[in-house]
C-alpha atoms as a PDB file:
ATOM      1  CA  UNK A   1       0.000   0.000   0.000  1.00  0.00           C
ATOM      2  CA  UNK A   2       1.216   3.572  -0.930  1.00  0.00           C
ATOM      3  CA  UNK A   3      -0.593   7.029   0.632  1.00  0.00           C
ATOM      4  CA  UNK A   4       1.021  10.334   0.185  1.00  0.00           C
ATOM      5  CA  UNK A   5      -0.312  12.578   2.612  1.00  0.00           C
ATOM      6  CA  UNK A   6      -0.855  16.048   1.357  1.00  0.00           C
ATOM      7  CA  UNK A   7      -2.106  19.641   2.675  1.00  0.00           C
ATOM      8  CA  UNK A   8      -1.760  23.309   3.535  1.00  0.00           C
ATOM      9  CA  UNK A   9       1.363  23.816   5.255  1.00  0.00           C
ATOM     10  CA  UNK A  10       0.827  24.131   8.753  1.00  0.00           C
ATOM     11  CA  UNK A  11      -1.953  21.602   9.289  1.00  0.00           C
ATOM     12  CA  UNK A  12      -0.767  18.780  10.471  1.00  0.00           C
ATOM     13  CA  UNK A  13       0.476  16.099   7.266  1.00  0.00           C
ATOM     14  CA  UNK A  14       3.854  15.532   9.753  1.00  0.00           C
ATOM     15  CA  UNK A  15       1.346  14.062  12.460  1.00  0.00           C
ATOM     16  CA  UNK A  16      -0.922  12.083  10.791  1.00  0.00           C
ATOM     17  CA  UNK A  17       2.271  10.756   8.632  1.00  0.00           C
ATOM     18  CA  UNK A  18       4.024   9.270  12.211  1.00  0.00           C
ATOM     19  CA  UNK A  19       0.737   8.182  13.534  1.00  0.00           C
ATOM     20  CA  UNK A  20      -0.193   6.122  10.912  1.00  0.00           C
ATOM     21  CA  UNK A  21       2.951   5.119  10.251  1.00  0.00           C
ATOM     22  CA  UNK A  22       3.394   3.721  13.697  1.00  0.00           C
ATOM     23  CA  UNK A  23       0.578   2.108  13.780  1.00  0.00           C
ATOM     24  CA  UNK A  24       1.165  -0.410  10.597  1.00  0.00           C
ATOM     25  CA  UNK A  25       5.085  -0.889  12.134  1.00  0.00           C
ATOM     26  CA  UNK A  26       3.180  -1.852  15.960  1.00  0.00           C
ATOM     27  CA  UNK A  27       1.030  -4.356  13.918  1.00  0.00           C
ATOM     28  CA  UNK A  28       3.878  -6.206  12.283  1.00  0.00           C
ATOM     29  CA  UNK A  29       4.018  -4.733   8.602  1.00  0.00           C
ATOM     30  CA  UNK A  30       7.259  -3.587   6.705  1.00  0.00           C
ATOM     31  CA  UNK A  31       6.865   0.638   7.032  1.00  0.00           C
ATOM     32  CA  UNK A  32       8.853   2.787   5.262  1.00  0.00           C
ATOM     33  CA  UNK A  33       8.754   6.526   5.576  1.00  0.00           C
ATOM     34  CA  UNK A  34       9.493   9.296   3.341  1.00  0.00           C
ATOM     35  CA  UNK A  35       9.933  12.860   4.617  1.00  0.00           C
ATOM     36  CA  UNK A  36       9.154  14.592   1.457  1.00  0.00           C
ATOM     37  CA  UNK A  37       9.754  17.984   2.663  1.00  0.00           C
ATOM     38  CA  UNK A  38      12.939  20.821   2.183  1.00  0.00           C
ATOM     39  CA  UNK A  39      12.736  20.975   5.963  1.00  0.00           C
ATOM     40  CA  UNK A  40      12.663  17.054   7.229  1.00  0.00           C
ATOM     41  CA  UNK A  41      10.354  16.790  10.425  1.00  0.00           C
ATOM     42  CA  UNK A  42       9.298  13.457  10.391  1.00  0.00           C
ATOM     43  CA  UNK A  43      11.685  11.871  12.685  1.00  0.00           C
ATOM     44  CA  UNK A  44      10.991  14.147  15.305  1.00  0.00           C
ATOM     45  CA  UNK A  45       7.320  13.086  15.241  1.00  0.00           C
ATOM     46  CA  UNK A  46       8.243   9.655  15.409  1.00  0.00           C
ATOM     47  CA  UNK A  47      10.324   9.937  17.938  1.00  0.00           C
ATOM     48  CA  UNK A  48      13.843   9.133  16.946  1.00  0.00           C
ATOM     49  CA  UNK A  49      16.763   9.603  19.022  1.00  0.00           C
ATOM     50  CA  UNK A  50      19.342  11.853  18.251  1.00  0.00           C
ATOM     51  CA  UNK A  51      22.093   9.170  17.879  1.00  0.00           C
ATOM     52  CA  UNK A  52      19.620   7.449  15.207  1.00  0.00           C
ATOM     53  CA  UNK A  53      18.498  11.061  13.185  1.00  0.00           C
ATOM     54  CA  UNK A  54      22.187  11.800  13.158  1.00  0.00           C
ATOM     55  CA  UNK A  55      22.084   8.959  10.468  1.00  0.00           C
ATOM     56  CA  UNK A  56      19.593  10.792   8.168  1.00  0.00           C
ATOM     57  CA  UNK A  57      20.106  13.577   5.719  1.00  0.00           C
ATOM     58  CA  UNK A  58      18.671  14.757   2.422  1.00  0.00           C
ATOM     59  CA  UNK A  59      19.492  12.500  -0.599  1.00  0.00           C
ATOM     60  CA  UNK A  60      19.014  16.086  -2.350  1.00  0.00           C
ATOM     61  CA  UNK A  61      21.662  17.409  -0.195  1.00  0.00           C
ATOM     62  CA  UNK A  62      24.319  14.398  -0.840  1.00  0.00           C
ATOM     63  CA  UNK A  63      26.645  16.320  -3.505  1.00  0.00           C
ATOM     64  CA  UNK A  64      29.025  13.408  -3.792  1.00  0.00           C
ATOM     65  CA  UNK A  65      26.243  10.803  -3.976  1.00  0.00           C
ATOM     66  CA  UNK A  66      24.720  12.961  -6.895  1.00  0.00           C
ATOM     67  CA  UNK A  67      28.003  13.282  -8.352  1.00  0.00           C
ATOM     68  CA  UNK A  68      28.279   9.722  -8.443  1.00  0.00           C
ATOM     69  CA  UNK A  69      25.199   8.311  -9.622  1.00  0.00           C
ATOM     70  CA  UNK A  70      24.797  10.840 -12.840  1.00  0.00           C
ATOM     71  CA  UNK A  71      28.131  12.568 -13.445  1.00  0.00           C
ATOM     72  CA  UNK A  72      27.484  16.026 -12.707  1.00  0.00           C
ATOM     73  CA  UNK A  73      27.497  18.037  -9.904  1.00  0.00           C
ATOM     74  CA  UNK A  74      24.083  19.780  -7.769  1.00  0.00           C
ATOM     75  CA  UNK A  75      22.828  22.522  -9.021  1.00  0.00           C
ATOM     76  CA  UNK A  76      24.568  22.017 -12.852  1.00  0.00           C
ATOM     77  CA  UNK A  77      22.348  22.733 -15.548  1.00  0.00           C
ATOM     78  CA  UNK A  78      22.718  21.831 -19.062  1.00  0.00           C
ATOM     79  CA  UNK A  79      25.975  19.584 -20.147  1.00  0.00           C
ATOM     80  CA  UNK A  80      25.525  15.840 -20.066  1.00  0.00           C
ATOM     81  CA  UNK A  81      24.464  13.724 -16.849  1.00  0.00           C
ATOM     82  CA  UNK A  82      22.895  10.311 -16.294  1.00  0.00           C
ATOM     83  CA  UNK A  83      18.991  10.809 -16.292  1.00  0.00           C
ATOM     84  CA  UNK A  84      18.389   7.612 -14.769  1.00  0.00           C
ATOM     85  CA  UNK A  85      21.132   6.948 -12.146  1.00  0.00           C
ATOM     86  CA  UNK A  86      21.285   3.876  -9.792  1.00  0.00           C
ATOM     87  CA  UNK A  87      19.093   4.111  -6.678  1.00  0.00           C
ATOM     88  CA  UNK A  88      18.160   0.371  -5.886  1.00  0.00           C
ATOM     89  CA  UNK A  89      20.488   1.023  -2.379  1.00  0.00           C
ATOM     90  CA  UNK A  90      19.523   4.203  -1.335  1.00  0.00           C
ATOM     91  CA  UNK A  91      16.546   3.633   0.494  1.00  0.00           C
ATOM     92  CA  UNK A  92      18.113   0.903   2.917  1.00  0.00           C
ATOM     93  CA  UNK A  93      22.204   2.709   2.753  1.00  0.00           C
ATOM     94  CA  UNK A  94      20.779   6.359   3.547  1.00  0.00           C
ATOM     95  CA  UNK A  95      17.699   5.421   5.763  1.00  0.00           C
ATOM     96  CA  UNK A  96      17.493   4.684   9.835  1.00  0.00           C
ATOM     97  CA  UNK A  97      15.067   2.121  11.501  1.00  0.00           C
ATOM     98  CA  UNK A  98      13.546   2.969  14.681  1.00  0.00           C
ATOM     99  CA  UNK A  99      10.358   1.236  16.529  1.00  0.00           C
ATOM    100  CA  UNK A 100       9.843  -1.004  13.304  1.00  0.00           C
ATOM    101  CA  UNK A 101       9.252   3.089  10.833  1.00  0.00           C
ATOM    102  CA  UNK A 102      12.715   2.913   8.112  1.00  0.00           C
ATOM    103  CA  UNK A 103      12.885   6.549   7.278  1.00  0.00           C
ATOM    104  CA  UNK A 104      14.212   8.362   4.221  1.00  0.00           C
ATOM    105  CA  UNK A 105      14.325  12.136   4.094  1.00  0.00           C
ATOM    106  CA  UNK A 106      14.183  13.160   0.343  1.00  0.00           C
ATOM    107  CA  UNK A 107      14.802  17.051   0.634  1.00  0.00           C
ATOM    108  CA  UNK A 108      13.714  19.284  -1.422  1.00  0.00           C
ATOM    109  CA  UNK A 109      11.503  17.852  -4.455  1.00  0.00           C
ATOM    110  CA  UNK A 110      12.760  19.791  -7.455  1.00  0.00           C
ATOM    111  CA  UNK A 111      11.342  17.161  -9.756  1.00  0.00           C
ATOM    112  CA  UNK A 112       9.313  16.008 -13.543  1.00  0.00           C
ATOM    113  CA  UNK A 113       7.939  17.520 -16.408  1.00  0.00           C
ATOM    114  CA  UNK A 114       8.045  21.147 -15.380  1.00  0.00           C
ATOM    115  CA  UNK A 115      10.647  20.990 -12.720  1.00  0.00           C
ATOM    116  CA  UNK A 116      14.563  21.898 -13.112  1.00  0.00           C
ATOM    117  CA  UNK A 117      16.928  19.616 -15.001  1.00  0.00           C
ATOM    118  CA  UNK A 118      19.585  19.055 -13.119  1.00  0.00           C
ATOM    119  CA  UNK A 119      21.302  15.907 -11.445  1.00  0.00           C
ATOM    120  CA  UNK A 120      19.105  16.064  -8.078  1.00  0.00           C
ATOM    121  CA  UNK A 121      16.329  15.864  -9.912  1.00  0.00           C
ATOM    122  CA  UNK A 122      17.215  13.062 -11.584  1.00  0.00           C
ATOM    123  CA  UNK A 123      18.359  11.145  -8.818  1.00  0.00           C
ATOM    124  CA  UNK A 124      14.955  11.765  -6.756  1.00  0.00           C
ATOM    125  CA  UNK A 125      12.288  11.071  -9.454  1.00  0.00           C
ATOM    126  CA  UNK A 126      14.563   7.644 -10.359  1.00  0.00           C
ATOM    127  CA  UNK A 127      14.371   7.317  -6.808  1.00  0.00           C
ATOM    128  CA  UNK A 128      10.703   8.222  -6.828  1.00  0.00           C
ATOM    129  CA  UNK A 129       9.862   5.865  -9.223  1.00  0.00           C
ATOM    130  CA  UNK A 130      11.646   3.024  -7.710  1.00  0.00           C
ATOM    131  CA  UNK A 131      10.073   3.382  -4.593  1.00  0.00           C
ATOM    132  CA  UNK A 132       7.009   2.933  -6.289  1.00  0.00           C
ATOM    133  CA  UNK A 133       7.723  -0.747  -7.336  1.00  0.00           C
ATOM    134  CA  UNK A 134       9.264  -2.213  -3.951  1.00  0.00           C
ATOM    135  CA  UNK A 135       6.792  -4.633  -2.887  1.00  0.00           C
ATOM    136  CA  UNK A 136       5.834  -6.228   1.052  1.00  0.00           C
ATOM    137  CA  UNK A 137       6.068  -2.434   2.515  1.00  0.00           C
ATOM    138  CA  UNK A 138       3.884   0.360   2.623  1.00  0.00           C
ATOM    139  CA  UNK A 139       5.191   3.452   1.687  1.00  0.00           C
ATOM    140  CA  UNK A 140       4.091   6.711   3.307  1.00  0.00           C
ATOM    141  CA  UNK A 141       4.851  10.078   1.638  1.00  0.00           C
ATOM    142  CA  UNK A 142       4.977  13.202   4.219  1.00  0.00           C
ATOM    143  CA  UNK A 143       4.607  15.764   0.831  1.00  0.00           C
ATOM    144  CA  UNK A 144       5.482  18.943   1.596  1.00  0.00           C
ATOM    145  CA  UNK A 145       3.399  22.036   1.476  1.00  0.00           C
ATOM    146  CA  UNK A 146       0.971  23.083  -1.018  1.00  0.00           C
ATOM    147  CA  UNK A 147       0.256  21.523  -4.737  1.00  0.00           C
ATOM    148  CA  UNK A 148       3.204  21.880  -6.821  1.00  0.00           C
ATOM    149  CA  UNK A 149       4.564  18.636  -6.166  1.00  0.00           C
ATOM    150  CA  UNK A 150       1.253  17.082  -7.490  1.00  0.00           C
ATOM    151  CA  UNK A 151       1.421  19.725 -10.815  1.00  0.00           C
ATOM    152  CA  UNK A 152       5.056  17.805 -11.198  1.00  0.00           C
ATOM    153  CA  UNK A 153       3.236  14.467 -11.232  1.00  0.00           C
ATOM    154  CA  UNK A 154       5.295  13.216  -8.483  1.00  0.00           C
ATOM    155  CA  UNK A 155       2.418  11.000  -6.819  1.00  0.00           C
ATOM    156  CA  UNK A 156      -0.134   9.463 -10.007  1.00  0.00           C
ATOM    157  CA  UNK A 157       1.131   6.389  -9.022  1.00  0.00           C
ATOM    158  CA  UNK A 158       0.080   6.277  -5.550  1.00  0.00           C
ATOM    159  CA  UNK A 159      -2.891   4.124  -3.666  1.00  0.00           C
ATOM    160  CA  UNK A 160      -5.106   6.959  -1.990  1.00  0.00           C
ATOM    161  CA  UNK A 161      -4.037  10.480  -1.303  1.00  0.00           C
ATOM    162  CA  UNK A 162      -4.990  11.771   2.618  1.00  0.00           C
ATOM    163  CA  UNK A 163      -5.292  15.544   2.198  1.00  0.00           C
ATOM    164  CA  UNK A 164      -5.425  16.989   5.702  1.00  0.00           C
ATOM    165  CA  UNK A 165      -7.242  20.489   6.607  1.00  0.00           C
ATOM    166  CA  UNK A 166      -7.930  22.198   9.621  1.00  0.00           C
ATOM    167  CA  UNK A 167     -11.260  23.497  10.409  1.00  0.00           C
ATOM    168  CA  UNK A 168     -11.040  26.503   8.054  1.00  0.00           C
ATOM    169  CA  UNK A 169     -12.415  27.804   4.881  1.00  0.00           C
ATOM    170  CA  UNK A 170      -8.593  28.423   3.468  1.00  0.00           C
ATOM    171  CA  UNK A 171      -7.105  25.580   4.462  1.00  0.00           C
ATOM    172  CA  UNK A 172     -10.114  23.633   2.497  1.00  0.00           C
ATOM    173  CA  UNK A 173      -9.520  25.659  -0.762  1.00  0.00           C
ATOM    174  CA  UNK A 174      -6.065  24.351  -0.930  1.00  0.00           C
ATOM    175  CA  UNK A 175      -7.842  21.102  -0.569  1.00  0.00           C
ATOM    176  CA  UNK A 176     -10.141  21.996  -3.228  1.00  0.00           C
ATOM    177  CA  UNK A 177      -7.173  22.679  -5.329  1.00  0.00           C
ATOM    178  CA  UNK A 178      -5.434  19.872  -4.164  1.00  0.00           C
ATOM    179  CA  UNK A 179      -8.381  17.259  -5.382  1.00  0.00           C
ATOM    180  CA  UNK A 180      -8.248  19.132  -8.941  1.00  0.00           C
ATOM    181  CA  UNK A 181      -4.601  18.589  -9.561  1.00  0.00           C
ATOM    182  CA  UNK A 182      -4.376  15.354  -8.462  1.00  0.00           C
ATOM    183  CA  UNK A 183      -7.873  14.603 -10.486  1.00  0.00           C
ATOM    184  CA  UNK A 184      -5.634  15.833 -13.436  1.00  0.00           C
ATOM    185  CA  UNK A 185      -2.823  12.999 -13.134  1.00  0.00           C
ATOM    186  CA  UNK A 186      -5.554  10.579 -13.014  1.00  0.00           C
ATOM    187  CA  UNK A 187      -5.563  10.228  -9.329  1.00  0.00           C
ATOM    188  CA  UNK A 188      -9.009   9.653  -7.929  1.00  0.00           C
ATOM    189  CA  UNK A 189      -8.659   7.748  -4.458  1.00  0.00           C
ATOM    190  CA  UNK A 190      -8.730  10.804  -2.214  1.00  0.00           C
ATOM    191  CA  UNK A 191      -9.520  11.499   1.146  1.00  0.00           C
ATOM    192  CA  UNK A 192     -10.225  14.305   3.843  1.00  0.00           C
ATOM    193  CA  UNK A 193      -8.551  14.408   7.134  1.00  0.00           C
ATOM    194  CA  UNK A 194      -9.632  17.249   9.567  1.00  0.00           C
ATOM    195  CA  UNK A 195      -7.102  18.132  12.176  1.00  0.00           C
ATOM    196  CA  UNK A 196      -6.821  20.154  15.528  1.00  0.00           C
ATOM    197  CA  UNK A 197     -10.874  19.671  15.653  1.00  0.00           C
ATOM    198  CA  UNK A 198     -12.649  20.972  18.791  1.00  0.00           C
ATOM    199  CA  UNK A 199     -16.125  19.891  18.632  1.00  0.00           C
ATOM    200  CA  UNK A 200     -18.552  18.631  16.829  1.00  0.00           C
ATOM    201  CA  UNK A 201     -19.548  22.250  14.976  1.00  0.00           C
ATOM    202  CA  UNK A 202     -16.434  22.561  13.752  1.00  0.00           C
ATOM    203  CA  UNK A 203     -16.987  18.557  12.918  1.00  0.00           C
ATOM    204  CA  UNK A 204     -19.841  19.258  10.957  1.00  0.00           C
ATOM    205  CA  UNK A 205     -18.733  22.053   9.136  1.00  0.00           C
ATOM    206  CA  UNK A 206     -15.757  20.490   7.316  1.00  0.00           C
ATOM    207  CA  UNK A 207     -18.517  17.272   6.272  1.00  0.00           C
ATOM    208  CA  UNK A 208     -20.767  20.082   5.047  1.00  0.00           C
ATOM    209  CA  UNK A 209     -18.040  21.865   3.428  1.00  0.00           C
ATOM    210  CA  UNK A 210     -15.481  19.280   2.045  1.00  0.00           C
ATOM    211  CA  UNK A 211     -14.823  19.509  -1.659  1.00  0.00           C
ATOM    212  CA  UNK A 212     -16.608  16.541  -2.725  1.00  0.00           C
ATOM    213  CA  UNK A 213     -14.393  14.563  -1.036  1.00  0.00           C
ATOM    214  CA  UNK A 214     -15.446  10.985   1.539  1.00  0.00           C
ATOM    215  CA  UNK A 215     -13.691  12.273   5.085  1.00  0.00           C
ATOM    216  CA  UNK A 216     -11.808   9.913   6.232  1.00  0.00           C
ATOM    217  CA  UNK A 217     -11.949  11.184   9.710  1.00  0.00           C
ATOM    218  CA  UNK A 218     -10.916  13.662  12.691  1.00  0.00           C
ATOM    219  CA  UNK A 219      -7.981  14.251  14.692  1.00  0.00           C
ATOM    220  CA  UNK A 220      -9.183  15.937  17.908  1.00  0.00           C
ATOM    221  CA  UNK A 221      -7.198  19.258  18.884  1.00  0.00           C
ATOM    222  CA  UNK A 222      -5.116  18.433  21.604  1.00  0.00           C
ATOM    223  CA  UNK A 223      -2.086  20.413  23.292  1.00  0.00           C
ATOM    224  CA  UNK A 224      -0.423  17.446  23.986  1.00  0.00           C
ATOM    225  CA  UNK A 225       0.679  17.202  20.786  1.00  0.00           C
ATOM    226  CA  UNK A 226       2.911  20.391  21.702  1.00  0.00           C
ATOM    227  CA  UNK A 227       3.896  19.281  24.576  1.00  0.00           C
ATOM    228  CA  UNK A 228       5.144  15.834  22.896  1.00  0.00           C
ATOM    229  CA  UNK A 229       7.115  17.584  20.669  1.00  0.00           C
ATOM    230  CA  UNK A 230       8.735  19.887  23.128  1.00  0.00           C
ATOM    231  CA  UNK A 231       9.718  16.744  24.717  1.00  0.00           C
ATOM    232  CA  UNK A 232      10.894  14.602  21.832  1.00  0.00           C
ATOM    233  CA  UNK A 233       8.477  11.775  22.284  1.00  0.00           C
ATOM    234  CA  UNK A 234       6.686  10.578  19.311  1.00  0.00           C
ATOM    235  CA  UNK A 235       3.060  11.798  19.132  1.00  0.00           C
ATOM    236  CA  UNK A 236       1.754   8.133  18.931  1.00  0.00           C
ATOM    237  CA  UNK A 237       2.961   7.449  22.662  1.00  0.00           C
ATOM    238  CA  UNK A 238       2.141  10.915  24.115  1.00  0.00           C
ATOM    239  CA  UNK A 239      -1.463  11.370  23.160  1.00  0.00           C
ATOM    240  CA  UNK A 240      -3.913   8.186  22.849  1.00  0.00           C
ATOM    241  CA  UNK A 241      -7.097  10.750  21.930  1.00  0.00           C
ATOM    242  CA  UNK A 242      -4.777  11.211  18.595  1.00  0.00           C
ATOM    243  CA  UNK A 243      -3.258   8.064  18.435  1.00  0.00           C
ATOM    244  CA  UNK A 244      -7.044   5.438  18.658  1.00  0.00           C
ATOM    245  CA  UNK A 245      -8.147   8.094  15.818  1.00  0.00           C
ATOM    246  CA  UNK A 246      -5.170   7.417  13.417  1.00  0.00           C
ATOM    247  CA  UNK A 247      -5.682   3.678  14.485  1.00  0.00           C
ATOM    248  CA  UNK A 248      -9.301   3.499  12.746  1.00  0.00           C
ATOM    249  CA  UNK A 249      -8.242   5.073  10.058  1.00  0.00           C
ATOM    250  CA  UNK A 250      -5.609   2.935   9.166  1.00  0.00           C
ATOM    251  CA  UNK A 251      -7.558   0.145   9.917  1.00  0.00           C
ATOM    252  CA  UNK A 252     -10.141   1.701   7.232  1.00  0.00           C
ATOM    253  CA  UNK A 253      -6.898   2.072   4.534  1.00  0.00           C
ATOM    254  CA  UNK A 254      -6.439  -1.752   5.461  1.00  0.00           C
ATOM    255  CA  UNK A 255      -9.818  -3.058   4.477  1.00  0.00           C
ATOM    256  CA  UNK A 256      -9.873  -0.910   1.358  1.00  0.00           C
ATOM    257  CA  UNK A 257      -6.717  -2.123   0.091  1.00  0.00           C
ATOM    258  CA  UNK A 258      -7.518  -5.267   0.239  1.00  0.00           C
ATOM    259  CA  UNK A 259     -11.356  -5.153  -1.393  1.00  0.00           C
END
């Protein structure tokens, strides 16, 4: 299974990413993680230690790796390069494994059809696209923020897209833009996900207001979440109102990926 988790920046993608992605690596199944974003937060929100995250770093930020693998160096543009360069090891040499979750951090997504051509973007949409064909895992995409990425067709090949939203008319136009993009590529399997939800009006509003789109379900707003993260201790241990809501929603993902 394969869900890229998508949204407005700000609302909460990093959470549900961790939560989820906990949840599948608790119940036995192979879990990788891929922080999609310039600014890598993921392994904060799942809680690895420092001696593990020390491990980690951008593949976009690896000059000698991209040097390597296509012949030219970041940031060259024009000249000759490999456009397909080796990436079958990257995801286990450059990851770290912690609590059963094997994290990659991408970096910045510079990548396809209208994106830059130059050697890291070559080496993440071959990486990309190889992801997309390991089998016995599911893959979890943290995207970063906004719609670009989907404009670059980074994620047509995906299982179901989660788009989280807050409880706010802006936050569901980028979801409304969100649905049309990724309607473009030919991706249809989408879901809502409202976050930092008080009560049931605010409940009710994003079900009467959701861009056509079957809501998955709610993540209750909870300061815990804060405090968890002032603490360094993954979200999925430090609040259980957060953590039995991601739990029937990846049960739901379950189910449907295997009807």
């Amino acid at each position: 299974m394969k869900l890229a988790i998508t949204g407005k920046g700000g609302v909460g993608k990093t959470t549900l990413t961790a939560l989820i992605a906990q949840i599948y690596a608790d119940l036995g199944k192979q879990v990788l993680a891929v922080d999609g974003d310039p600014s890598p937060c993921l392994a904060g929100a799942l809680g690895f230690p420092d001696d593990v995250r020390d491990k980690l770093s951008p593949i976009s930020d690896m000059d000698e790796l991209i040097f390597e693998r296509t012949g030219a160096r970041k940031g060259q543009i024009g000249g000759f390069f490999t456009i397909n360069p080796r990436v079958d090891d990257i995801p286990e040499r450059f990851s770290a494994l912690h609590r059963g979750v094997r994290l990659l951090e991408m970096g910045s997504v510079e990548i396809g059809g209208t994106g830059c051509i130059c050697p890291e973007a070559a080496i993440l949409k071959t990486l990309f696209t190889h992801l997309m064909f390991r089998k016995d895992e599911i893959l979890m995409l943290d995207m970063y923020a906004g719609v670009e990425h989907l404009g670059r067709a980074t994620v047509d090949f995906v299982d179901a897209m989660i788009i989280v939203v807050e409880p706010t008319r802006r936050s569901l136009g980028t979801a409304r833009q969100i649905k049309k993009l990724a309607n473009d590529i030919g991706l249809k399997r989408l879901y809502l996900v409202g976050n930092k939800v008080r009560n049931d009006d605010e409940k009710k509003f994003l079900e009467a207001e959701t861009p056509d789109l079957p809501v998955l379900g709610f993540l209750p707003a909870d300061l815990a979440v804060q405090e968890a993260d002032r603490l360094g201790i993954p979200v999925h241990d430090h609040v259980p109102s957060l953590r039995e809501s991601a739990r029937i929603m990846a049960e739901f993902l379950i189910k449907l990926e295997r009807s």
